[in-house]
PDB file of N, CA and C in Angstrom:
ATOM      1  N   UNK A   1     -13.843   4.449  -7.334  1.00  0.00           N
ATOM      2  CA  UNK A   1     -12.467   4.618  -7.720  1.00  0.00           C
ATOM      3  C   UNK A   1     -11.571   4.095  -6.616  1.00  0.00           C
ATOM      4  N   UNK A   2     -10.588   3.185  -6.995  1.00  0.00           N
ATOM      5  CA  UNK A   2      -9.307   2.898  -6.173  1.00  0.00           C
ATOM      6  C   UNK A   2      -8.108   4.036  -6.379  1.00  0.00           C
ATOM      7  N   UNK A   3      -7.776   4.496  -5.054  1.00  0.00           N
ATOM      8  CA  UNK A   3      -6.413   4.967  -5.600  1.00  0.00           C
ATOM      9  C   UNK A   3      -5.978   4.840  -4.278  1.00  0.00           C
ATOM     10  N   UNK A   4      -4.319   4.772  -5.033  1.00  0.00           N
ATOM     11  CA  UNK A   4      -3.167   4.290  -4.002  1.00  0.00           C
ATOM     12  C   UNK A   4      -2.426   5.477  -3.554  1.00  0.00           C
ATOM     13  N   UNK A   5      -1.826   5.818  -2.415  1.00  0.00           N
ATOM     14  CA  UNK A   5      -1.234   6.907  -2.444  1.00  0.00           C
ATOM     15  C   UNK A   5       0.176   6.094  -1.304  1.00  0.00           C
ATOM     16  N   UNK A   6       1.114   6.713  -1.705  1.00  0.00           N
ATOM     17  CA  UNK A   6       2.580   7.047  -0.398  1.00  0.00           C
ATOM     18  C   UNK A   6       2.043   7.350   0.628  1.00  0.00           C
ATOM     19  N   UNK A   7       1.853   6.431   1.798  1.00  0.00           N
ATOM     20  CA  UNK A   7       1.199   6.530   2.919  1.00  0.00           C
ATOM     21  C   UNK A   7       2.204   6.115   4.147  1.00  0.00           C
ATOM     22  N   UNK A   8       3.752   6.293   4.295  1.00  0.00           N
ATOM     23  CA  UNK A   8       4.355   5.641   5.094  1.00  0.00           C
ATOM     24  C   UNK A   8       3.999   5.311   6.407  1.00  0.00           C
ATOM     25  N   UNK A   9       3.365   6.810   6.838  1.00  0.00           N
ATOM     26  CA  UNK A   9       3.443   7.048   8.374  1.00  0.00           C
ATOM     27  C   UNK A   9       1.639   7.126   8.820  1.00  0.00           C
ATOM     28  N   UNK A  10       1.508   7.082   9.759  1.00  0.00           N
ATOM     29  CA  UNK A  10       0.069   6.914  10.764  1.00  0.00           C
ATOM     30  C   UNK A  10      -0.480   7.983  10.418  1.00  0.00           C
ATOM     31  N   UNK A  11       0.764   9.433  10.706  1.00  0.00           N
ATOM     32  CA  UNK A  11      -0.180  10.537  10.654  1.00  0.00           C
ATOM     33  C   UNK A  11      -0.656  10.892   8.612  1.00  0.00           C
ATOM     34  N   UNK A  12       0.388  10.431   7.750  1.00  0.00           N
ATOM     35  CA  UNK A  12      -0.100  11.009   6.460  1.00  0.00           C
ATOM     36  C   UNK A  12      -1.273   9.743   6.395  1.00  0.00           C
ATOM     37  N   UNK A  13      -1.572   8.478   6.988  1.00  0.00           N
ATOM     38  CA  UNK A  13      -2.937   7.913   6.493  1.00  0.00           C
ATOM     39  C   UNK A  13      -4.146   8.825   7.065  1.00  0.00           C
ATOM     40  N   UNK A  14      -3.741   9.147   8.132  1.00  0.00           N
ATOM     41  CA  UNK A  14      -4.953   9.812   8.830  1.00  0.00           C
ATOM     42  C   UNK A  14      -5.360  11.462   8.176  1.00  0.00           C
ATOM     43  N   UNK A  15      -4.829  11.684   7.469  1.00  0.00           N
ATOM     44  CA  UNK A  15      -4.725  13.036   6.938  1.00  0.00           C
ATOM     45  C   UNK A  15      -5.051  12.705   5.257  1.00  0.00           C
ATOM     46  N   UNK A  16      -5.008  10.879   4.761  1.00  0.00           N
ATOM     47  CA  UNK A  16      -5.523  10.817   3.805  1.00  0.00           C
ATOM     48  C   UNK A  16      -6.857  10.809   3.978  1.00  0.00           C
ATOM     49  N   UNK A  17      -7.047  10.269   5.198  1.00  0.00           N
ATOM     50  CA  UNK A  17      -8.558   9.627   5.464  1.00  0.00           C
ATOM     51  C   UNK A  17      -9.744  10.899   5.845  1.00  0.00           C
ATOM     52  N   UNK A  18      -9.031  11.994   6.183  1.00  0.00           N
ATOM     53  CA  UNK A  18      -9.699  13.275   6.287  1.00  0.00           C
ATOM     54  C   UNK A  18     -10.332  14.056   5.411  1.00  0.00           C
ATOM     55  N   UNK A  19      -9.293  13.827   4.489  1.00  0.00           N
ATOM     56  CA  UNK A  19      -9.321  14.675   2.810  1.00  0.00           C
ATOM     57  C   UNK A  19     -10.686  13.851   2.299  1.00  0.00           C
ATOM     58  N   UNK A  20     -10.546  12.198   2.208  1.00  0.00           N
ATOM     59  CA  UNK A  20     -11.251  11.369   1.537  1.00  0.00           C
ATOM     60  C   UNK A  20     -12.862  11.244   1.911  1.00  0.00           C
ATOM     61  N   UNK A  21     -12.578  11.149   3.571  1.00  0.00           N
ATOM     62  CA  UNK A  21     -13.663  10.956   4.203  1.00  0.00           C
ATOM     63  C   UNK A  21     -13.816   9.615   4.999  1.00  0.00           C
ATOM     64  N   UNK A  22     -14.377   9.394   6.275  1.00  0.00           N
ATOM     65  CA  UNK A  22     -14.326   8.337   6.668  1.00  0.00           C
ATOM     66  C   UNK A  22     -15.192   7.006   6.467  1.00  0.00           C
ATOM     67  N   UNK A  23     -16.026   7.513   5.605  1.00  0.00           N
ATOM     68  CA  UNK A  23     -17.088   6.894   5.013  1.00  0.00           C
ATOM     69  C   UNK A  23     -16.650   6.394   3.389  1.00  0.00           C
ATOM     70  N   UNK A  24     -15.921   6.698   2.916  1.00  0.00           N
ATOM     71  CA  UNK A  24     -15.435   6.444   1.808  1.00  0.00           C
ATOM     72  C   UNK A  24     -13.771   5.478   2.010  1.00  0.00           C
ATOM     73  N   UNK A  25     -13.069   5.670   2.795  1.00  0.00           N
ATOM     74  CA  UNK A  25     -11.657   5.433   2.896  1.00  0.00           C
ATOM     75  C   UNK A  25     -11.288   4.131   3.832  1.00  0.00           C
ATOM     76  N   UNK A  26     -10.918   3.120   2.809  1.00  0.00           N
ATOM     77  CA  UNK A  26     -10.519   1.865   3.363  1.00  0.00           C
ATOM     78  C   UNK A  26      -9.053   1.646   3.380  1.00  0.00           C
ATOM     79  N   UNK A  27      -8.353   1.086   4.658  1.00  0.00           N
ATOM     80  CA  UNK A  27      -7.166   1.414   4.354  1.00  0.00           C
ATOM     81  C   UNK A  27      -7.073   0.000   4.234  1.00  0.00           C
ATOM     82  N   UNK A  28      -6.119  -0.413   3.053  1.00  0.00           N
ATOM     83  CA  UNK A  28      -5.405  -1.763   2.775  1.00  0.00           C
ATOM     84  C   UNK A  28      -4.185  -2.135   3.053  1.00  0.00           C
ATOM     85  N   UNK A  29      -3.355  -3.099   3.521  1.00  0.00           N
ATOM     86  CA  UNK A  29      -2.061  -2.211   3.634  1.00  0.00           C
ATOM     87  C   UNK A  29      -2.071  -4.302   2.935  1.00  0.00           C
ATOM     88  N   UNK A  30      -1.067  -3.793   1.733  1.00  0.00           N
ATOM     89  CA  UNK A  30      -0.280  -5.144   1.050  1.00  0.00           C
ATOM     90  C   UNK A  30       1.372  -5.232   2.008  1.00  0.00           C
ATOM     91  N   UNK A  31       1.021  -6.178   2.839  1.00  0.00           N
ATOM     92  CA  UNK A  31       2.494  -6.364   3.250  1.00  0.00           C
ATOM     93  C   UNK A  31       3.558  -7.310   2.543  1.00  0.00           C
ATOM     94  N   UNK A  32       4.467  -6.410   2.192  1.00  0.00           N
ATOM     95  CA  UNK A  32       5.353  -6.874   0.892  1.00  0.00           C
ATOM     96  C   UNK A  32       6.612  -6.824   1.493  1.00  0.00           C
ATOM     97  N   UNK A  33       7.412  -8.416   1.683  1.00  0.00           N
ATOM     98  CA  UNK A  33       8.671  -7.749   1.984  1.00  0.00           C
ATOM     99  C   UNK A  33       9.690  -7.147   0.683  1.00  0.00           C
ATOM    100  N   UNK A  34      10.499  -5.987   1.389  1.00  0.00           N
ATOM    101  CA  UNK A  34      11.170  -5.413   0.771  1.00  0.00           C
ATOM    102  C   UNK A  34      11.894  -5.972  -0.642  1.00  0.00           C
ATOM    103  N   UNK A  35      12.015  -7.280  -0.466  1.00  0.00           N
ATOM    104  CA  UNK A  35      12.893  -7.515  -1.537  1.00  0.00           C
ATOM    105  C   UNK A  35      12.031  -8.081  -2.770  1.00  0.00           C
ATOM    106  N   UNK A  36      10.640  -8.250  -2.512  1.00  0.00           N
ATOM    107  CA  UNK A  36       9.654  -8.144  -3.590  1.00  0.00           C
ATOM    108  C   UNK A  36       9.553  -7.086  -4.115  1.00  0.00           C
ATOM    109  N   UNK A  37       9.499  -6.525  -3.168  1.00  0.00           N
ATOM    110  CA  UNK A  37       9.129  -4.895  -4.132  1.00  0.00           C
ATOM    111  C   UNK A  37      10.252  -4.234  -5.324  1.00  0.00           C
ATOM    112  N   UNK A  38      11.485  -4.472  -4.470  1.00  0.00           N
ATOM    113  CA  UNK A  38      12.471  -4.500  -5.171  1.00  0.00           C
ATOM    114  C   UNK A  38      12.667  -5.237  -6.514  1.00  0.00           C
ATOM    115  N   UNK A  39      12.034  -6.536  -6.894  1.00  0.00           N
ATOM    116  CA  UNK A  39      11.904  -7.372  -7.783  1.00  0.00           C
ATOM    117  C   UNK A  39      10.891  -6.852  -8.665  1.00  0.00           C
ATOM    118  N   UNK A  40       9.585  -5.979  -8.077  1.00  0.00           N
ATOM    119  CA  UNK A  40       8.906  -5.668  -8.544  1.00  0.00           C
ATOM    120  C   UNK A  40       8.943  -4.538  -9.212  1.00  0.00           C
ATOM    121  N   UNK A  41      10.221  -3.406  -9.407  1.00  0.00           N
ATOM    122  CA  UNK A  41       9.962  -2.382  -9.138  1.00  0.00           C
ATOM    123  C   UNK A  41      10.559  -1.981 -10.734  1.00  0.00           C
ATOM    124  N   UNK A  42       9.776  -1.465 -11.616  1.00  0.00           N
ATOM    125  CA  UNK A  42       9.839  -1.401 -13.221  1.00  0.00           C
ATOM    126  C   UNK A  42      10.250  -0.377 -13.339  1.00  0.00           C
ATOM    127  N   UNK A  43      10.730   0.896 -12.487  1.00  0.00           N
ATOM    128  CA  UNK A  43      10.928   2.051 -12.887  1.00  0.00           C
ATOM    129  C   UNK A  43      12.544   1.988 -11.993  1.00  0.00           C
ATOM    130  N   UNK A  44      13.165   0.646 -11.346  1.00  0.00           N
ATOM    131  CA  UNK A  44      14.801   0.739 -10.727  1.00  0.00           C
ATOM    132  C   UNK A  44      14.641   1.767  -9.293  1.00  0.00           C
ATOM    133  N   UNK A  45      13.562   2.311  -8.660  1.00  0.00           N
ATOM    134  CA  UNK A  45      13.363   3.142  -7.680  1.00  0.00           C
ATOM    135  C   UNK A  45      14.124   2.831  -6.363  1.00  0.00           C
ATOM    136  N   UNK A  46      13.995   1.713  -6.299  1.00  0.00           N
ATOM    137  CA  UNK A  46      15.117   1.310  -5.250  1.00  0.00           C
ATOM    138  C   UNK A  46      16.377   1.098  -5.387  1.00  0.00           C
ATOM    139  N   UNK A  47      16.708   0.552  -6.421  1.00  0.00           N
ATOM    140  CA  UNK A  47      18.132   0.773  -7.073  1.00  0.00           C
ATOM    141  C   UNK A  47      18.979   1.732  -7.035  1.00  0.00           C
ATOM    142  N   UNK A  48      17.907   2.635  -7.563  1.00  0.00           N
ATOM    143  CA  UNK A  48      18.692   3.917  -7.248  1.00  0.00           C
ATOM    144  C   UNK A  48      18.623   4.890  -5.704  1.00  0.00           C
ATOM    145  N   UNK A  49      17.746   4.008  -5.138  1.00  0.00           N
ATOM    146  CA  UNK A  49      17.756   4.867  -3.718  1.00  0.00           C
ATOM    147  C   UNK A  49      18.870   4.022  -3.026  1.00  0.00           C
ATOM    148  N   UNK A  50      19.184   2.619  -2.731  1.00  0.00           N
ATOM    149  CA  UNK A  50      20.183   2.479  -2.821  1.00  0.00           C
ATOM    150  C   UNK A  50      21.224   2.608  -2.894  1.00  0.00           C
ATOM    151  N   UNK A  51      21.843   3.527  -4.578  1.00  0.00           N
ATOM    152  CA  UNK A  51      22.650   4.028  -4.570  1.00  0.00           C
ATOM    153  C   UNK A  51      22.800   5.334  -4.393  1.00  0.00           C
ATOM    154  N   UNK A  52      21.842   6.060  -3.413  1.00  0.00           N
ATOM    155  CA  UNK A  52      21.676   7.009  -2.797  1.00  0.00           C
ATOM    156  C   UNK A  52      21.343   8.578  -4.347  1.00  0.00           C
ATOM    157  N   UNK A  53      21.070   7.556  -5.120  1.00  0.00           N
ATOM    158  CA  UNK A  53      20.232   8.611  -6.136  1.00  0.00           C
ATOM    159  C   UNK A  53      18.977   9.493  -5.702  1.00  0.00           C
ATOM    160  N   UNK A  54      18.351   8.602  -4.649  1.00  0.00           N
ATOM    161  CA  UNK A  54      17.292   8.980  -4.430  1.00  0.00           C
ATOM    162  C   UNK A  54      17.312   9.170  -2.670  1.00  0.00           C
ATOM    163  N   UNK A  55      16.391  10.547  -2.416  1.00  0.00           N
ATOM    164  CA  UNK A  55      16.985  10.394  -0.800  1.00  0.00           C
ATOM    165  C   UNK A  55      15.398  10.086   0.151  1.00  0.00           C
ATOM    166  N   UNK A  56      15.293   9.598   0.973  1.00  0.00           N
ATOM    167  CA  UNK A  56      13.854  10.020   1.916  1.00  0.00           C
ATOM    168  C   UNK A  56      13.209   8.962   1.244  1.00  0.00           C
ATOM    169  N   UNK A  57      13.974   7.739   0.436  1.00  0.00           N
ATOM    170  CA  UNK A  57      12.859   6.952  -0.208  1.00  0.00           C
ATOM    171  C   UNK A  57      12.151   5.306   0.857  1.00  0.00           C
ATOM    172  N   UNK A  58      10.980   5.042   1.077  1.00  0.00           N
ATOM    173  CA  UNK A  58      10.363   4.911   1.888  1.00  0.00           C
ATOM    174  C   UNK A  58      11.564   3.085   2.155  1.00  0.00           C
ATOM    175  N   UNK A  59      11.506   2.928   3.276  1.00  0.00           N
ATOM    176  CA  UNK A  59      11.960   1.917   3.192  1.00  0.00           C
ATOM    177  C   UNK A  59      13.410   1.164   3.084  1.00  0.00           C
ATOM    178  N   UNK A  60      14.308   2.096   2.586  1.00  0.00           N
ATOM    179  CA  UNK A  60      15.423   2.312   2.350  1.00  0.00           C
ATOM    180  C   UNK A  60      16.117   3.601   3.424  1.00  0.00           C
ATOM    181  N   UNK A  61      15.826   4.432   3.486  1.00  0.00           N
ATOM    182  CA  UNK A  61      15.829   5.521   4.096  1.00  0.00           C
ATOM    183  C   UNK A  61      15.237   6.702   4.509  1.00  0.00           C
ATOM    184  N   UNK A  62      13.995   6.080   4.538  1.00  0.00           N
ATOM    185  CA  UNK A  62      12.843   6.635   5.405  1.00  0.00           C
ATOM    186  C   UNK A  62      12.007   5.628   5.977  1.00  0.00           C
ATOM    187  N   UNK A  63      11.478   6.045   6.735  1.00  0.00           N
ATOM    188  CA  UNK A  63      10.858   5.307   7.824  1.00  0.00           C
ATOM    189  C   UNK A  63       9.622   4.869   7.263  1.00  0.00           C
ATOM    190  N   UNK A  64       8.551   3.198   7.442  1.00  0.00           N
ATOM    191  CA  UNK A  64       7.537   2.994   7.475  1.00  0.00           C
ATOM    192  C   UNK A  64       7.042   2.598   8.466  1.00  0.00           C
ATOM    193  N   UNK A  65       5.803   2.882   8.733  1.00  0.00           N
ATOM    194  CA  UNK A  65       4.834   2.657   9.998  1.00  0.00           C
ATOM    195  C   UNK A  65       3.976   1.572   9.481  1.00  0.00           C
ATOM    196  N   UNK A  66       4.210   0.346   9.899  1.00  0.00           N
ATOM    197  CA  UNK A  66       2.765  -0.541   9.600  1.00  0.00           C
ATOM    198  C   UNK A  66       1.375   0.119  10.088  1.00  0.00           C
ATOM    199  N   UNK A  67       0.586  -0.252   9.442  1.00  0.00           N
ATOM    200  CA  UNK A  67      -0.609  -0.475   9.962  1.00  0.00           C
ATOM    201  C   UNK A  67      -1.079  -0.490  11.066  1.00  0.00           C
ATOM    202  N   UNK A  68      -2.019   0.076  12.293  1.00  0.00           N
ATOM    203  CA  UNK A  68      -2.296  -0.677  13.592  1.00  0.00           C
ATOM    204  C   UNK A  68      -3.645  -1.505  13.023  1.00  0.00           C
ATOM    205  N   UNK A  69      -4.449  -1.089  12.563  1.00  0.00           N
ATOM    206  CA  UNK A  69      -6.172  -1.780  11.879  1.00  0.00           C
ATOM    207  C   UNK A  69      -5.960  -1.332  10.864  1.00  0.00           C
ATOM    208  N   UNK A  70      -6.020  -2.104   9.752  1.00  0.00           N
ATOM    209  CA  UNK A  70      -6.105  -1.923   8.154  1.00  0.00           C
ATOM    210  C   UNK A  70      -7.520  -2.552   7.953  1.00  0.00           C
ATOM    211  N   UNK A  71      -8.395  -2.301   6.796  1.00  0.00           N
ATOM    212  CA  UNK A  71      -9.699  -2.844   6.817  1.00  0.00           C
ATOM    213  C   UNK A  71      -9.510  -3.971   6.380  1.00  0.00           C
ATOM    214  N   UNK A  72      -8.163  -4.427   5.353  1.00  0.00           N
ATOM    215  CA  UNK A  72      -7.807  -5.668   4.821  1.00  0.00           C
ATOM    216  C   UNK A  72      -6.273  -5.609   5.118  1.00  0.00           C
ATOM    217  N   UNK A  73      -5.794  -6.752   5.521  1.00  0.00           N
ATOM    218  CA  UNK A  73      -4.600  -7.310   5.570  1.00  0.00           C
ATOM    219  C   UNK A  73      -4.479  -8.258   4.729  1.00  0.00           C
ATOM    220  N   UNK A  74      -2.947  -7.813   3.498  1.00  0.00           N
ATOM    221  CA  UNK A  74      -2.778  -8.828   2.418  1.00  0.00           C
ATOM    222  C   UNK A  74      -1.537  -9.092   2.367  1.00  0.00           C
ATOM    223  N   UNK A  75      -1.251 -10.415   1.356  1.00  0.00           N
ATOM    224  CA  UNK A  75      -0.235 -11.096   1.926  1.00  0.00           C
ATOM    225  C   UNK A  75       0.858 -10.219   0.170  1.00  0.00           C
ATOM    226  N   UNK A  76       1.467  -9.699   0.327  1.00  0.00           N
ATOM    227  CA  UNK A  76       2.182  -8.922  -0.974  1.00  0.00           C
ATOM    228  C   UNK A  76       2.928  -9.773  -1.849  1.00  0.00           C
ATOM    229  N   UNK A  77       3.295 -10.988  -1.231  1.00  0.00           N
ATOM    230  CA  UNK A  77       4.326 -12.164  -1.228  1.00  0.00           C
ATOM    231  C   UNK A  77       4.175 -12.782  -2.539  1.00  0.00           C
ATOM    232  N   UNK A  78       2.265 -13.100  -2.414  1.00  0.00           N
ATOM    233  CA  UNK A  78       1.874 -13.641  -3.256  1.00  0.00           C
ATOM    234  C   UNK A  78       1.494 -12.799  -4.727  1.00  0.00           C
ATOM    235  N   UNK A  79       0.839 -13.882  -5.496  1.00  0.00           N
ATOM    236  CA  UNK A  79       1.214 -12.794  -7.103  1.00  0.00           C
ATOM    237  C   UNK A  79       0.653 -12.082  -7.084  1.00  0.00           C
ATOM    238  N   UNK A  80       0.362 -10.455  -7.794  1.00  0.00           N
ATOM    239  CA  UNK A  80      -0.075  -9.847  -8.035  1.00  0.00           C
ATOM    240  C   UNK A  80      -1.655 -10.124  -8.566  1.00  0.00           C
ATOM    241  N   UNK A  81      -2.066 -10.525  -9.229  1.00  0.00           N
ATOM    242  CA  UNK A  81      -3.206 -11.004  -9.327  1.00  0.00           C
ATOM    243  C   UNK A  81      -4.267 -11.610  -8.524  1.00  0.00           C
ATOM    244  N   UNK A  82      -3.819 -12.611  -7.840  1.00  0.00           N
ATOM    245  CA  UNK A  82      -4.225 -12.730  -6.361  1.00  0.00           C
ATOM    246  C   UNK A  82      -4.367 -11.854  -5.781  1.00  0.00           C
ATOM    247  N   UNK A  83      -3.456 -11.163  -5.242  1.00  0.00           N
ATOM    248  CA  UNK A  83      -3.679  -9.677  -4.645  1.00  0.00           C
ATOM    249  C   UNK A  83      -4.974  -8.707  -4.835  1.00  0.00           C
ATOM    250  N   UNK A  84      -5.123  -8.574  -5.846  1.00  0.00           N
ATOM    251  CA  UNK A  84      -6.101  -7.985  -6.867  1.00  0.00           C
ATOM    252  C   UNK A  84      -7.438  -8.301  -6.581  1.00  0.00           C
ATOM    253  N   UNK A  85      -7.851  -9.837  -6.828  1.00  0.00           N
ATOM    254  CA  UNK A  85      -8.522 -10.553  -6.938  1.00  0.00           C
ATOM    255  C   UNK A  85      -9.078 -10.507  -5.081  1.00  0.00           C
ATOM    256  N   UNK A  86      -8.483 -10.629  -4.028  1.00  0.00           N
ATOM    257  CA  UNK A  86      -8.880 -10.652  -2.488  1.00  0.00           C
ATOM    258  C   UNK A  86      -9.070  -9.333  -2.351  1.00  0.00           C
ATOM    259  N   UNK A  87      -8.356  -8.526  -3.111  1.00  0.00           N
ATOM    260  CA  UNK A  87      -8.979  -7.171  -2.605  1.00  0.00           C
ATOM    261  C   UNK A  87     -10.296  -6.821  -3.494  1.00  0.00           C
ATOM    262  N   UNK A  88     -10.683  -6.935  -4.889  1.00  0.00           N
ATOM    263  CA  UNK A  88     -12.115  -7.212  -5.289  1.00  0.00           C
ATOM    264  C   UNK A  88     -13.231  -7.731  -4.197  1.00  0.00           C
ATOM    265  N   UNK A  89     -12.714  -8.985  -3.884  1.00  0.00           N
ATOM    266  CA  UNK A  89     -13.552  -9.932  -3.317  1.00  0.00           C
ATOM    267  C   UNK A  89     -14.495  -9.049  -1.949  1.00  0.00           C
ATOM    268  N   UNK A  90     -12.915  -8.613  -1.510  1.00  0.00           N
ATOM    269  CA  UNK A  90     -13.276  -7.925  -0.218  1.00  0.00           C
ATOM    270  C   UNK A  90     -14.323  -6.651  -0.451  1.00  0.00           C
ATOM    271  N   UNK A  91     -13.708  -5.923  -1.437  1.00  0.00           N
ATOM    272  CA  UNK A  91     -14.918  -4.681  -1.673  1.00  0.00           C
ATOM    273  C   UNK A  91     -16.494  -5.167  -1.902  1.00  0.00           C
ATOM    274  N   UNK A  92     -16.399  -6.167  -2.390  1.00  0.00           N
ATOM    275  CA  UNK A  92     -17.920  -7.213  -3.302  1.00  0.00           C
ATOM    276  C   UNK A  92     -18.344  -7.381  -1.376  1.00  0.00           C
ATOM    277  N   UNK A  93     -17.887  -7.621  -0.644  1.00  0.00           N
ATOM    278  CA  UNK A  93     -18.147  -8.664   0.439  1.00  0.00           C
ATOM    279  C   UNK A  93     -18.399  -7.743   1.320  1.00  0.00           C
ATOM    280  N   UNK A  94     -18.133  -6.100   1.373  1.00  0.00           N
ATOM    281  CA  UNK A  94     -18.569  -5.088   2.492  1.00  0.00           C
ATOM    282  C   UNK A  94     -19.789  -4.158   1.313  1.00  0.00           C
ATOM    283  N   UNK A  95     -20.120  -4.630   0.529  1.00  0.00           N
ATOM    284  CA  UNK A  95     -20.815  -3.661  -0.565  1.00  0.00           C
ATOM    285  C   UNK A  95     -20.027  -1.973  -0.894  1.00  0.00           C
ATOM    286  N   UNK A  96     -19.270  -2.296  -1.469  1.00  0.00           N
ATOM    287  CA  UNK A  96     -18.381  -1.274  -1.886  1.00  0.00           C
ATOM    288  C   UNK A  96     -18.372  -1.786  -3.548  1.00  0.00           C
ATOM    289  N   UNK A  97     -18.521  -2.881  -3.718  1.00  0.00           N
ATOM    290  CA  UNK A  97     -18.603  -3.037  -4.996  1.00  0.00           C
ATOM    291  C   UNK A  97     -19.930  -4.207  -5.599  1.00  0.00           C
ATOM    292  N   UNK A  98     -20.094  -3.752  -6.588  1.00  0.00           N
ATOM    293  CA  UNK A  98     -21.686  -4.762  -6.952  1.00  0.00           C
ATOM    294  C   UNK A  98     -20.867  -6.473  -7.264  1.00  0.00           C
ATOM    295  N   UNK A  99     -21.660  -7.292  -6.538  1.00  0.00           N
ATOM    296  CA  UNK A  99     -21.233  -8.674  -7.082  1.00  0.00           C
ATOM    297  C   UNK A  99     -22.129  -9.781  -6.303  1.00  0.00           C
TER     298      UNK A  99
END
């Protein structure tokens, strides 16, 4: 199973990676600049954090922590599918996934 979680800061990855296990938990980090995401964003989440509808929202007005070692570094820029597709590749390529 993949799942994504709100991971802004160092300490909530490390506190994902506890829960998960360190043997199980790859951290990916898609670096997306902001104004993709914004383009990307089907539910207006930034829009409205923006217009201060929304408060503490990551990026806008809360703080993100890059990455120091991510197991994959990806480029967010590019399409979604791609995206997808290098992060497959990558799981196939550490045996995390059959291929």
């Amino acid at each position: 199973t993949i799942n994504c979680f709100v991971s802004p800061t160092k300490d909530i990855r490390a506190q994902a990676k506890e829960i998960i296990g360190a043997d199980d938990f790859l951290e990916v980090f898609i670096n997306t600049p902001i104004e993709i995401c914004e383009q990307r964003d089907p539910k207006g989440l930034y829009k409205k954090a923006r217009a201060g509808e929304i408060k503490g929202f990551t990026g806008i007005d809360a703080p993100y922590e890059t990455p120091i070692k991510p197991e994959i570094h990806l480029d967010g820029a590019k399409p979604v599918e791609e995206i997808a597709q290098q992060t497959v590749d990558f799981l196939k390529s550490i045996g995390k996934l059959p291929g």
